[in-house]
Protein backbone atom coordinates (compact mmCIF):
# COMPACT_ATOMS: atom_id res chain seq x y z
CA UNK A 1 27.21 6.20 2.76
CA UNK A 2 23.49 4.84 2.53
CA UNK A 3 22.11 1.52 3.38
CA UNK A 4 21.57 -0.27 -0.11
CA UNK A 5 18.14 -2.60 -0.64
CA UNK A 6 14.87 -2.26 0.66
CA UNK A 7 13.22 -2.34 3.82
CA UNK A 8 9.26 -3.02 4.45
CA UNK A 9 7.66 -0.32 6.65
CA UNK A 10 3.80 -1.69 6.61
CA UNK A 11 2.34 -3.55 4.33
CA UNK A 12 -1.89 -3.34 3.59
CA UNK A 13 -2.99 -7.05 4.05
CA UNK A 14 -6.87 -5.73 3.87
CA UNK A 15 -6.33 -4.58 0.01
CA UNK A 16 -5.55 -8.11 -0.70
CA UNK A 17 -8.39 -9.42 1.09
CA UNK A 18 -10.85 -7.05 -0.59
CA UNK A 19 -9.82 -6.69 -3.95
CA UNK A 20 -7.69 -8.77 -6.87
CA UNK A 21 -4.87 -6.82 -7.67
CA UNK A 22 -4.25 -6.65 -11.13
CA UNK A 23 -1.01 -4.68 -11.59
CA UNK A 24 1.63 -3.21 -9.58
CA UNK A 25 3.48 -0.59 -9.63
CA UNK A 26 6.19 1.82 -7.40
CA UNK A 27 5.62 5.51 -6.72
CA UNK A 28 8.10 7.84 -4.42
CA UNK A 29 5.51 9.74 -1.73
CA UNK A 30 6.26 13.83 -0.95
CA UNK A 31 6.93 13.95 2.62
CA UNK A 32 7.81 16.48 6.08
CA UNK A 33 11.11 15.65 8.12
CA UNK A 34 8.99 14.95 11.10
CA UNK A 35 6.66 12.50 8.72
CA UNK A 36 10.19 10.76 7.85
CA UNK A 37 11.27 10.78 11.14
CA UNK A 38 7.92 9.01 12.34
CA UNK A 39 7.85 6.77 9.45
CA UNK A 40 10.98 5.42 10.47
CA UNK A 41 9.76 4.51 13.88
CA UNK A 42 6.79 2.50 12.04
CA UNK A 43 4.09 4.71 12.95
CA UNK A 44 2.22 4.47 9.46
CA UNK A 45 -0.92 2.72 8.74
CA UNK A 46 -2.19 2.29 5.37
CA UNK A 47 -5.45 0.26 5.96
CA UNK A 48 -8.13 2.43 4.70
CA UNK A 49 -5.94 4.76 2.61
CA UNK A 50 -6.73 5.03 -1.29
CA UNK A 51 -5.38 6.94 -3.79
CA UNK A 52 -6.62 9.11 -6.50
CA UNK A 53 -6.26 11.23 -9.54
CA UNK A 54 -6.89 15.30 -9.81
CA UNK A 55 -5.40 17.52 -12.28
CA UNK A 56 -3.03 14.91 -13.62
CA UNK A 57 -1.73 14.30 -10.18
CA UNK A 58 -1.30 11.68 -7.61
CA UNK A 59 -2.92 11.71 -3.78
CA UNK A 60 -3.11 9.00 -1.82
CA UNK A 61 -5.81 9.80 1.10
CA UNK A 62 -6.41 8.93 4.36
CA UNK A 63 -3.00 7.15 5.08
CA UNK A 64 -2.27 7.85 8.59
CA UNK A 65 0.99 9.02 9.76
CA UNK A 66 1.25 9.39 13.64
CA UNK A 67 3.21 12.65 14.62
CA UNK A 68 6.87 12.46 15.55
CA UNK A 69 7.14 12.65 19.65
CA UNK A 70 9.45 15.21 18.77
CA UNK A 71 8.69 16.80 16.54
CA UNK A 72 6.53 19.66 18.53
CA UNK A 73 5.44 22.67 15.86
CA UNK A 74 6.83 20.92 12.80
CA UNK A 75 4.35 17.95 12.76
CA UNK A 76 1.15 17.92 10.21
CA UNK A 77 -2.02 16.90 10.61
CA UNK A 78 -1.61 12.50 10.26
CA UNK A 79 -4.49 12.44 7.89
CA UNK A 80 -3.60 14.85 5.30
CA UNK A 81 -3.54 14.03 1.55
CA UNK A 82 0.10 13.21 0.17
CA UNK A 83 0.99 13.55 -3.41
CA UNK A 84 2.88 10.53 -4.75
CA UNK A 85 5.27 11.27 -7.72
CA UNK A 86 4.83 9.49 -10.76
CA UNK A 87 5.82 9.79 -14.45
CA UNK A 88 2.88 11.68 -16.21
CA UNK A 89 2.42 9.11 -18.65
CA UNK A 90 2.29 6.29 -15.90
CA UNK A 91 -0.33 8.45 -14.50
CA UNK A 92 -2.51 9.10 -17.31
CA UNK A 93 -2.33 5.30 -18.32
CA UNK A 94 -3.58 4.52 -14.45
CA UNK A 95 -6.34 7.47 -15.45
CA UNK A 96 -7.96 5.57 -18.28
CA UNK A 97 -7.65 2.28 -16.93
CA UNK A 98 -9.27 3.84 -13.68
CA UNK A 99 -12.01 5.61 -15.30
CA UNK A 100 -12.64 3.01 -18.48
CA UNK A 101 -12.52 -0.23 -16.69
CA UNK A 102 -13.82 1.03 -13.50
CA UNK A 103 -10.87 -0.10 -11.08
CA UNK A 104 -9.50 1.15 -8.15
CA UNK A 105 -5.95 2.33 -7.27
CA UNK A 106 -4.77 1.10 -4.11
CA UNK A 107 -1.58 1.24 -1.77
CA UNK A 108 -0.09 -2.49 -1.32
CA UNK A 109 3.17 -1.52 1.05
CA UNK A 110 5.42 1.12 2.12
CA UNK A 111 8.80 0.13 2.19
CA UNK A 112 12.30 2.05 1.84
CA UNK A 113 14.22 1.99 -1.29
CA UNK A 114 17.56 2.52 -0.19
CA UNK A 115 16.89 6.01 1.56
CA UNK A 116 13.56 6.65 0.13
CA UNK A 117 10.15 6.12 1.27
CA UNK A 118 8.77 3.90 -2.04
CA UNK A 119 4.67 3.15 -1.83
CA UNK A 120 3.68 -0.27 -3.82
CA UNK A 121 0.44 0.80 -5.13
CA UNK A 122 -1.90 -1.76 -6.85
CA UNK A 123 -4.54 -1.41 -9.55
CA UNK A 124 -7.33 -3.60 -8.34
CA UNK A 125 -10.74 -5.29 -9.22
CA UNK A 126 -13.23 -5.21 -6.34
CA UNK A 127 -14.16 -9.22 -4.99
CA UNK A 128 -17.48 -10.12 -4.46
CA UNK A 129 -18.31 -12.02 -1.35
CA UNK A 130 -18.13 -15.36 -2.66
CA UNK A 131 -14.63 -14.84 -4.03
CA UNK A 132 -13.73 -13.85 -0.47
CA UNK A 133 -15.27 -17.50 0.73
CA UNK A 134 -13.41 -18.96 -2.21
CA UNK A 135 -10.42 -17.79 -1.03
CA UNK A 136 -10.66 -18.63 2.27
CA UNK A 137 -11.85 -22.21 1.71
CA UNK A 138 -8.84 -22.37 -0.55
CA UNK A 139 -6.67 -21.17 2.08
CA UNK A 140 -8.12 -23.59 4.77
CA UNK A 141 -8.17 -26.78 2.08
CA UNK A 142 -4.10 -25.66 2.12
CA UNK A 143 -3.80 -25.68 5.63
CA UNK A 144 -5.22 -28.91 6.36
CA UNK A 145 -2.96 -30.55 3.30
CA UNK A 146 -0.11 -29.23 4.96
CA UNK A 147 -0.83 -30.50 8.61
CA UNK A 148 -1.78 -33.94 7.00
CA UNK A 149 1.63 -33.98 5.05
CA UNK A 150 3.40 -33.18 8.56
CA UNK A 151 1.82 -35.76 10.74
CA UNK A 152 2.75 -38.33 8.11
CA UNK A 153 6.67 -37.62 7.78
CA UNK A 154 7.03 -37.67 11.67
């Protein structure tokens, strides 16, 4: 019987810093045993990975997946490009919006739904540098409220 739900692997907190996301959405990822294996073990890192679209597929590119200990001849190389499976018509959609409105597609989080590996992928709008400082200040501003609001009630 499988485990039922979902599980985070590694989420991409940089994306989020460097870009608004503007919609969401879930793709399944083509993967080795050994990758799987390795995966499960957390040794994934999505922080400068993007994705991208050829031939009216899917890739997501340099997402690194360290090789399974094990694993001797059966790993791959950690940096190679991964096809993520899609519907064709979610894919063509993320095409024009790509290439019309000048976005980016981005992986958000890799998580497992029930026994499969599930990539949140984002399409974003680069931030300038003063949204950055926006946010920040924002995020700071919060803080502070939040301390003040704790030092009172005690």
């Amino acid at each position: 019987m499988r485990a039922k739900g979902t599980k985070l692997i590694t989420e991409n907190r940089k994306a989020r810093h460097e870009y608004f996301v503007l919609e969401d959405f879930e793709a399944g990822i083509e993967l080795t045993g050994t990758e799987v294996k390795s995966i499960r073990q957390g040794n994934v890192n999505l922080k400068d990975s993007w994705c991208s679209i050829e031939n009216g597929e899917l890739f997501i590119k340099q997402m690194h997946i360290s090789p399974y200990e094990k694993g001797n001849i059966f790993n791959r190389d950690p940096l190679r490009v991964r096809r993520l499976l899609m519907h064709k018509k979610e894919i063509m959609r993320l095409y024009g919006k790509q290439k019309q409105d000048g976005l980016a597609l981005v992986p958000l989080s890799m998580y497992f739904k029930d026994s499969r590996v599930k990539i949140q992928l984002g399409l974003c709008k680069g931030k300038k540098l003063y949204d950055k400082r926006e946010d920040a200040a924002k995020r700071d501003a919060k803080r502070s409220i939040d301390r003040a609001i704790k030092a009172h009630n005690q």
